[in-house]
N, C-alpha and C. Protein backbone atom coordinates (compact mmCIF):
# COMPACT_ATOMS: atom_id res chain seq x y z
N UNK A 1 -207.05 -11.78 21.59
CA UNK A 1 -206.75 -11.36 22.94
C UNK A 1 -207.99 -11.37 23.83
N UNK A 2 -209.48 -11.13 23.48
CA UNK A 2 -210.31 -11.47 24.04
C UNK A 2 -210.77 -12.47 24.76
N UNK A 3 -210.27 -13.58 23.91
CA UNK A 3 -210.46 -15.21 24.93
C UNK A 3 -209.70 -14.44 25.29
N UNK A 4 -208.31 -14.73 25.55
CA UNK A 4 -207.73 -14.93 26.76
C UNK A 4 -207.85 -14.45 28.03
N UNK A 5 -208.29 -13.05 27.64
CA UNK A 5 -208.49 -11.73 28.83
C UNK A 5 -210.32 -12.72 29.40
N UNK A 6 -211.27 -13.14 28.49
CA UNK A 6 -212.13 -13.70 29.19
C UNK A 6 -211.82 -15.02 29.90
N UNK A 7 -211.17 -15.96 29.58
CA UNK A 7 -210.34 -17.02 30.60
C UNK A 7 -209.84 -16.82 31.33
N UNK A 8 -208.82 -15.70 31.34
CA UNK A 8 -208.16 -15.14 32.58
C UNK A 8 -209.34 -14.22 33.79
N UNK A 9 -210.03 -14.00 33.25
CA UNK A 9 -211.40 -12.97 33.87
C UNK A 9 -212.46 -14.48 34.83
N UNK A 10 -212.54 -15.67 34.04
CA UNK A 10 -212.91 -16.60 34.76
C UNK A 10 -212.43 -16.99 35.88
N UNK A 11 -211.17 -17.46 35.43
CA UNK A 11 -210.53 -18.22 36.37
C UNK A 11 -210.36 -17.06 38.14
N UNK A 12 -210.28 -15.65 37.01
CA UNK A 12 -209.66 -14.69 38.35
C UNK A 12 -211.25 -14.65 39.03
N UNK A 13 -211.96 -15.23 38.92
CA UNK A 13 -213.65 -14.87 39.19
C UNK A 13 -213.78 -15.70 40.26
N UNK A 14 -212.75 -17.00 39.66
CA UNK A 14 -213.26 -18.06 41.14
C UNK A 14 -212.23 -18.42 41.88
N UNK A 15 -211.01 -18.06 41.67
CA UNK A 15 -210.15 -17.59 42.42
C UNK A 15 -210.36 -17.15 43.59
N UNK A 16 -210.39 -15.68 43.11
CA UNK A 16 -210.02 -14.48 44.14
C UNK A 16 -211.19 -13.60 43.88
N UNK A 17 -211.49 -13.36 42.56
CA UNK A 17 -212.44 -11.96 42.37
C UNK A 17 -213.39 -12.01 43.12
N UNK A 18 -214.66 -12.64 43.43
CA UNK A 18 -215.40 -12.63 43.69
C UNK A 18 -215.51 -12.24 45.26
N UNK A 19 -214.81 -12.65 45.96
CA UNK A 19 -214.19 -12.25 47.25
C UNK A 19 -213.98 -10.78 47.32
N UNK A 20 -212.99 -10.42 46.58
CA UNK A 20 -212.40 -9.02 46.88
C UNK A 20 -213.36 -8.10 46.38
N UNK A 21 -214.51 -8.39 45.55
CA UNK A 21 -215.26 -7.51 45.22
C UNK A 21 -216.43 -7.32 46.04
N UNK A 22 -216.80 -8.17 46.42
CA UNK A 22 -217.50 -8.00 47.89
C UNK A 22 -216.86 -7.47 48.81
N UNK A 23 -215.46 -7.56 49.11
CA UNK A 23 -215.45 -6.27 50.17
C UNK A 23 -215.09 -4.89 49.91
N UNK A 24 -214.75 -5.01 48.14
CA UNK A 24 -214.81 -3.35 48.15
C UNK A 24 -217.10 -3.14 47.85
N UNK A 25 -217.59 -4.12 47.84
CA UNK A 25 -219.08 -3.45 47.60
C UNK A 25 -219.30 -3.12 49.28
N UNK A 26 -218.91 -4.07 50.13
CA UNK A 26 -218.93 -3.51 51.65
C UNK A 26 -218.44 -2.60 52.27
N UNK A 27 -217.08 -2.25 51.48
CA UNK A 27 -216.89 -0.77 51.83
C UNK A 27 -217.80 0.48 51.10
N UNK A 28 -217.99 0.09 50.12
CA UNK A 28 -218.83 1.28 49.21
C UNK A 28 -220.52 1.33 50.35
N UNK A 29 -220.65 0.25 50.73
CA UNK A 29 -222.52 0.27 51.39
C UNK A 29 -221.76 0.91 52.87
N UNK A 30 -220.93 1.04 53.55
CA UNK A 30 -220.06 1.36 54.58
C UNK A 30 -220.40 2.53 54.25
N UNK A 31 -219.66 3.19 53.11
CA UNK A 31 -219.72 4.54 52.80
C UNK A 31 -220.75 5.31 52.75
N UNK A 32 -221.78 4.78 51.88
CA UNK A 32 -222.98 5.36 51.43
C UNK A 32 -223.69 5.18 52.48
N UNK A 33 -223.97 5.01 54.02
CA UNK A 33 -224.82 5.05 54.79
C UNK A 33 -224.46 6.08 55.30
N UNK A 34 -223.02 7.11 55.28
CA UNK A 34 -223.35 8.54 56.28
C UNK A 34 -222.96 9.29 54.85
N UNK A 35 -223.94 10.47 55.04
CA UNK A 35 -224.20 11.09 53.72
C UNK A 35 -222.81 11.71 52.64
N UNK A 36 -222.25 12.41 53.78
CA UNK A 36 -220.56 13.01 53.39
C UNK A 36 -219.90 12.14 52.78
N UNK A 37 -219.73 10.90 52.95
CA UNK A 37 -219.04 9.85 52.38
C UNK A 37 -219.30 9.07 50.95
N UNK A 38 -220.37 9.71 50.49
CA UNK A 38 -221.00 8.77 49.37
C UNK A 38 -220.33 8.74 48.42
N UNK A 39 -219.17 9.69 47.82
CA UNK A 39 -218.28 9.77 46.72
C UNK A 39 -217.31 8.69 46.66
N UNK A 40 -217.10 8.70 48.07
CA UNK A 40 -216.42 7.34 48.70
C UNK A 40 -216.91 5.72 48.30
N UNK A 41 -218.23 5.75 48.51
CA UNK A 41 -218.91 4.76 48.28
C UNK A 41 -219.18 4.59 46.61
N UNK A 42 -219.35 5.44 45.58
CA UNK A 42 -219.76 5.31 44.60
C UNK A 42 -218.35 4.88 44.36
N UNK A 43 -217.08 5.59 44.09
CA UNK A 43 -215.49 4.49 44.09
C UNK A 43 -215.60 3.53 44.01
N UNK A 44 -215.76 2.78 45.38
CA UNK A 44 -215.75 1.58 45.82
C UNK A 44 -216.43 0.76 44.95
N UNK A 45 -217.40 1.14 44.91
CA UNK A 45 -218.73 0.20 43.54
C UNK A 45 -217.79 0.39 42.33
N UNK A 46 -217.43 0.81 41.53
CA UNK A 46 -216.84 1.30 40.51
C UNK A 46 -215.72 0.58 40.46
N UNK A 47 -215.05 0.56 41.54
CA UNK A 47 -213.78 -0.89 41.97
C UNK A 47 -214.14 -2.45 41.98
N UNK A 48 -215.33 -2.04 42.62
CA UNK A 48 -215.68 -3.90 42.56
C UNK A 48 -215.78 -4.50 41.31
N UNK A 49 -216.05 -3.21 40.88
CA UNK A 49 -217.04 -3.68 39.14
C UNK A 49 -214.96 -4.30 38.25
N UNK A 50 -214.46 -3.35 38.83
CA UNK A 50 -212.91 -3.36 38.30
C UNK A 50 -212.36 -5.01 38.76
N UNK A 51 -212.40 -5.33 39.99
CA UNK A 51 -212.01 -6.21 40.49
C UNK A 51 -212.23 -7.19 40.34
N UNK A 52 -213.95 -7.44 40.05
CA UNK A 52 -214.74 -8.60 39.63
C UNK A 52 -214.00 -8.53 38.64
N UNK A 53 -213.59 -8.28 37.53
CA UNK A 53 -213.78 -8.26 36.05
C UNK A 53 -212.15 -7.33 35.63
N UNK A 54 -211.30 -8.20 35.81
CA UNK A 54 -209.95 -7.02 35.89
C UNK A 54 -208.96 -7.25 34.01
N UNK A 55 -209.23 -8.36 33.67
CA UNK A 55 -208.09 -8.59 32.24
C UNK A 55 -208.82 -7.57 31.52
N UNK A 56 -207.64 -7.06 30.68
CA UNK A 56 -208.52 -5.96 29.52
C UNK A 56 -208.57 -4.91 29.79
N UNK A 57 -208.73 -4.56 31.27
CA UNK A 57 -208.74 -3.14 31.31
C UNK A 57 -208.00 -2.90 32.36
N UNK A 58 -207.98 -1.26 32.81
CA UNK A 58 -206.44 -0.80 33.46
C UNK A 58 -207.35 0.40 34.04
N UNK A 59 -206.79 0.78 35.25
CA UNK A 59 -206.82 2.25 35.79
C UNK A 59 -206.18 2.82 35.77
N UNK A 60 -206.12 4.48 35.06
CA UNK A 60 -205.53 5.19 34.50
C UNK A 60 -205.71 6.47 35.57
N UNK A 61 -204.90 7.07 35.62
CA UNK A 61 -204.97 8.59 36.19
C UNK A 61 -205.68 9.49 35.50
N UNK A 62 -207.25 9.85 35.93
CA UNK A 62 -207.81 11.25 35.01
C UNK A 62 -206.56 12.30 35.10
N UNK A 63 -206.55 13.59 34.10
CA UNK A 63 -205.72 14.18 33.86
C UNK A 63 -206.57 15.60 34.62
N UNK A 64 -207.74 15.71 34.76
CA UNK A 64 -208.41 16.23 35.67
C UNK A 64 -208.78 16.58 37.10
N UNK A 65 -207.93 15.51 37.39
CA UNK A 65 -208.21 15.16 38.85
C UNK A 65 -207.43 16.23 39.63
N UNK A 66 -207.53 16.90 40.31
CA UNK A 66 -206.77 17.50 41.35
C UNK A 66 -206.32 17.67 42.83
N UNK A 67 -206.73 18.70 43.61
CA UNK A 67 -206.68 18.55 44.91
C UNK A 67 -207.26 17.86 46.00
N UNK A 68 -209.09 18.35 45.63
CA UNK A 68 -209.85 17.53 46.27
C UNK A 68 -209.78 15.70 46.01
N UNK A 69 -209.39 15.54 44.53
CA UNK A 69 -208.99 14.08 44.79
C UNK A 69 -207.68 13.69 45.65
N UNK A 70 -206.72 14.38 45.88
CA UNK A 70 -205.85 13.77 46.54
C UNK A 70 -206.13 13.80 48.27
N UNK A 71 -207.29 14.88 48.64
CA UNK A 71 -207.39 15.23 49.82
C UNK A 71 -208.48 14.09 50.12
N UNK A 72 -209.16 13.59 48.92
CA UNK A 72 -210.02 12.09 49.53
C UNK A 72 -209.70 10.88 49.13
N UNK A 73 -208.09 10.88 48.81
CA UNK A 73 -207.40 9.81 48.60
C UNK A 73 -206.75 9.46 50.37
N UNK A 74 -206.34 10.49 50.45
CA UNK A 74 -205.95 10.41 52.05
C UNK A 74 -206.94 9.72 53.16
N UNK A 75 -207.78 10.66 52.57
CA UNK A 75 -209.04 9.94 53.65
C UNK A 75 -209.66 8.77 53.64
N UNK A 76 -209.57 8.06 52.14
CA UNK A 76 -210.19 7.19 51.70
C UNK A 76 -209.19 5.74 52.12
N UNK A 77 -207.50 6.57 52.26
CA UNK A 77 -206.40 5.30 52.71
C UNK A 77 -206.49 4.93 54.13
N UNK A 78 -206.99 5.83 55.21
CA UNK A 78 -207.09 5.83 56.46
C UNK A 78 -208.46 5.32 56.87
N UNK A 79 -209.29 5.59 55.88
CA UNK A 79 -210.48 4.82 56.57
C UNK A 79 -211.04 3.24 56.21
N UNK A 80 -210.52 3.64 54.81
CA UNK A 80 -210.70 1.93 53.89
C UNK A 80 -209.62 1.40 52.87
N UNK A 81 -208.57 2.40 52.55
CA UNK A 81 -208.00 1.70 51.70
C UNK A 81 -206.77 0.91 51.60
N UNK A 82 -206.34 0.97 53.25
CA UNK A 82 -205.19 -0.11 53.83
C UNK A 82 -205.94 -1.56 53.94
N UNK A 83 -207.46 -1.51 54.65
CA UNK A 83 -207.85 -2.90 54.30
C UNK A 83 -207.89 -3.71 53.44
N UNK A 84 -208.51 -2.64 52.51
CA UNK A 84 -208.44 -3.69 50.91
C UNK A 84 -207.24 -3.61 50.54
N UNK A 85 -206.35 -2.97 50.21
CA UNK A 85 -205.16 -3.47 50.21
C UNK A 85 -204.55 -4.45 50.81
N UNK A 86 -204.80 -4.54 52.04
CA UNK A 86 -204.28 -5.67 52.98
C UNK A 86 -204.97 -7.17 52.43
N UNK A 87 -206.18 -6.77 52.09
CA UNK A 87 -206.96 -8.09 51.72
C UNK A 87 -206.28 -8.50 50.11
N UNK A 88 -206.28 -7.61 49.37
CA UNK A 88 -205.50 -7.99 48.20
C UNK A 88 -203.81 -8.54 48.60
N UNK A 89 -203.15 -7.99 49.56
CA UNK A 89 -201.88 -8.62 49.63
C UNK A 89 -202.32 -10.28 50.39
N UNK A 90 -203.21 -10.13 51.24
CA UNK A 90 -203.48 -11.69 51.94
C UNK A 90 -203.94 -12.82 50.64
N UNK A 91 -205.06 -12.22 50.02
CA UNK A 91 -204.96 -13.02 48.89
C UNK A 91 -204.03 -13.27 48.07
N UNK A 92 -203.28 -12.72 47.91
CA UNK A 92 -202.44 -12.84 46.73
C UNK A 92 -200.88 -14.28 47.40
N UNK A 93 -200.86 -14.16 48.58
CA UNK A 93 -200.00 -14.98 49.17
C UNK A 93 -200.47 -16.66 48.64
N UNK A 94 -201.63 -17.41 48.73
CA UNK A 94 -201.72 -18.41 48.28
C UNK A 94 -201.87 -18.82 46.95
N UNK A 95 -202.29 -17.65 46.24
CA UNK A 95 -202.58 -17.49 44.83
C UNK A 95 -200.78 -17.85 44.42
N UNK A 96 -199.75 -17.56 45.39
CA UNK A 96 -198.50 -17.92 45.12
C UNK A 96 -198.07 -19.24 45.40
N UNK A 97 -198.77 -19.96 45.66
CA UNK A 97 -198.18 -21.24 46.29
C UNK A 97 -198.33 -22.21 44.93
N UNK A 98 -199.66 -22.36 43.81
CA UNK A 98 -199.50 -22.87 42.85
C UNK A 98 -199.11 -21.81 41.38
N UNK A 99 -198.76 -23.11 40.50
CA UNK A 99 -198.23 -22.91 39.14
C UNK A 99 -199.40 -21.67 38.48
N UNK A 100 -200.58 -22.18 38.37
CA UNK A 100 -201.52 -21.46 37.88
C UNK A 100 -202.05 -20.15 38.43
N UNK A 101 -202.04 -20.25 39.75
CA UNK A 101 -202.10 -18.81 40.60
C UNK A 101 -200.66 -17.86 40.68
N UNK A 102 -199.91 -17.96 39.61
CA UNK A 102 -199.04 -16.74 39.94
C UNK A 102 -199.36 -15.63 39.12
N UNK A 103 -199.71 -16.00 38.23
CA UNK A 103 -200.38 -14.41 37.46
C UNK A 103 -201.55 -13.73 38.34
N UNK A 104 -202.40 -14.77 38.69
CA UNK A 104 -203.43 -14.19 39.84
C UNK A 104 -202.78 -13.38 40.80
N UNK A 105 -201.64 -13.81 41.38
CA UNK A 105 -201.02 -13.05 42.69
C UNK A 105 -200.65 -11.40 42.28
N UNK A 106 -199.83 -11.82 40.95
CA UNK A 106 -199.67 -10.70 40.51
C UNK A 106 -200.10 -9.46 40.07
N UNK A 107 -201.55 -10.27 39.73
CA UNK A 107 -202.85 -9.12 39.02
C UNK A 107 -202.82 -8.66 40.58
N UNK A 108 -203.28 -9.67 41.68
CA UNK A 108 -203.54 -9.07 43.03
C UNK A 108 -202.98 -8.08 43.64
N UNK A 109 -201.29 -8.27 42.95
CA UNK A 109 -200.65 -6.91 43.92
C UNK A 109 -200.55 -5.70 43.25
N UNK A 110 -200.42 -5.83 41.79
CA UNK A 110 -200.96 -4.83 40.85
C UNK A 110 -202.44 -3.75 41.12
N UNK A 111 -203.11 -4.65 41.50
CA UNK A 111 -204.21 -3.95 42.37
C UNK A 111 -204.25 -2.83 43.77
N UNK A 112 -203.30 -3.24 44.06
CA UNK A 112 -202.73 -2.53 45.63
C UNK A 112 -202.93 -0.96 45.43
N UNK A 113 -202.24 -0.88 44.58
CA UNK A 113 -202.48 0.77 44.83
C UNK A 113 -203.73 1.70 44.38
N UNK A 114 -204.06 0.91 43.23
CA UNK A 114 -205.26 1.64 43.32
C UNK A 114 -206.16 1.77 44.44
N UNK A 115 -206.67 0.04 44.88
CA UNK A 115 -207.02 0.10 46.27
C UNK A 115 -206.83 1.31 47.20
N UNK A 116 -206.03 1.70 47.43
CA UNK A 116 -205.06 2.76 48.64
C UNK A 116 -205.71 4.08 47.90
N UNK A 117 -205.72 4.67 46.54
CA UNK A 117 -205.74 5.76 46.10
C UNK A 117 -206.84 5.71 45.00
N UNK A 118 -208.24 5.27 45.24
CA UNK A 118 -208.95 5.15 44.05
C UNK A 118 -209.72 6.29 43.57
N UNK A 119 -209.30 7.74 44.30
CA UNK A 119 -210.41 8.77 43.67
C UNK A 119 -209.25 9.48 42.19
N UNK A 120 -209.66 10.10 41.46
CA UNK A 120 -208.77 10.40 40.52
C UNK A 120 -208.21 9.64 39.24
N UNK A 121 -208.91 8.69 39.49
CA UNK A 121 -208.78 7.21 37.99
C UNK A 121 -209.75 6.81 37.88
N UNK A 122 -209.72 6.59 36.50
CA UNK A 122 -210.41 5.59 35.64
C UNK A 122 -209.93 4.66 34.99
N UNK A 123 -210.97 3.84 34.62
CA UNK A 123 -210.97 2.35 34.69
C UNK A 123 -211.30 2.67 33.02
N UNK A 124 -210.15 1.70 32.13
CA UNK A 124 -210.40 2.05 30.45
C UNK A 124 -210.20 0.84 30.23
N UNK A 125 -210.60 -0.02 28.70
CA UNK A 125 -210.24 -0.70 28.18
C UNK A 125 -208.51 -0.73 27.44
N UNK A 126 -208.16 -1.91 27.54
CA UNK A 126 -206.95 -2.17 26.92
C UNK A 126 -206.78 -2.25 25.66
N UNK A 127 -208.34 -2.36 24.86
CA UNK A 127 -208.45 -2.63 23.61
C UNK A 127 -207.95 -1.76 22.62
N UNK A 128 -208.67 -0.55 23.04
CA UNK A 128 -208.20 0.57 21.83
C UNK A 128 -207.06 0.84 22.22
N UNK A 129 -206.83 1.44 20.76
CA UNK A 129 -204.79 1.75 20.78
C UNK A 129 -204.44 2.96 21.49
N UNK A 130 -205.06 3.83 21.68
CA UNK A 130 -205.18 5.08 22.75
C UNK A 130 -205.09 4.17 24.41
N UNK A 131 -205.31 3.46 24.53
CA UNK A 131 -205.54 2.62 26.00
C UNK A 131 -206.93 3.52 26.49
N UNK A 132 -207.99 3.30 26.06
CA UNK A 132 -209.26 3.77 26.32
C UNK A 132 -209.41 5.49 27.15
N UNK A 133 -208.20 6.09 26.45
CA UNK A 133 -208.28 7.53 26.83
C UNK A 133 -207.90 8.09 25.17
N UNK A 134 -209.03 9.63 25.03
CA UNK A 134 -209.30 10.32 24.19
C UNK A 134 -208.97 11.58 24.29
């Protein structure tokens, strides 16, 4: 399963990834320039790293997470996380037009929500049989 998740990790690299992870690193450097926001910004980095590099692993809901994450999920959808979303649904439209880009499209819209709601998850491997939660 490793090739494959690394072939599929290529191809999604020159695709699409490389794109979408630059603009969640532009939202994260967005963030991290006014001080209040930096939790915001460290996300965002933490996403790109997801985005660049998506077969194999999954974002999971911490079981920890609570209020303050949902109160900077809100904030985080109104200030940045309809764009990248939007940019993941724009990409994902041509990624539909060929044979080989439909799994791409799909990883793309699969992506959507985290985009919109990224405080409160983590990012685990698919490998272990737990799905990289302990």
């Amino acid at each position: 399963m490793k090739v494959i998740d690394f072939v599929l990790n290529v191809l999604w690299l020159i695709f699409c990834g490389i794109w979408m992870a630059l603009g969640y690193v532009l939202a994260g450097i967005i963030c991290c320039v006014l001080i209040i926001t930096i939790p915001f910004g460290i996300a965002s980095f933490r996403l790109a790293g997801f985005v660049l590099w998506p077969f194999g692993r999954k974002a999971v809901e911490r079981p920890d997470a609570g209020a303050p994450s949902c109160v900077g999920n809100v904030i985080w959808l109104v200030f940045a996380g309809w764009w990248l979303a939007l940019g993941h649904l724009l990409t994902s439209i041509p990624l539909f037009l060929s044979i080989i880009g439909i799994p791409f499209g799909w990883a793309n819209l699969k992506l959507i929500p985290v985009s919109l709601m990224p405080l409160g998850r983590e990012i685990v491997s698919t490998d272990e049989p737990w799905g990289g939660r302990r």
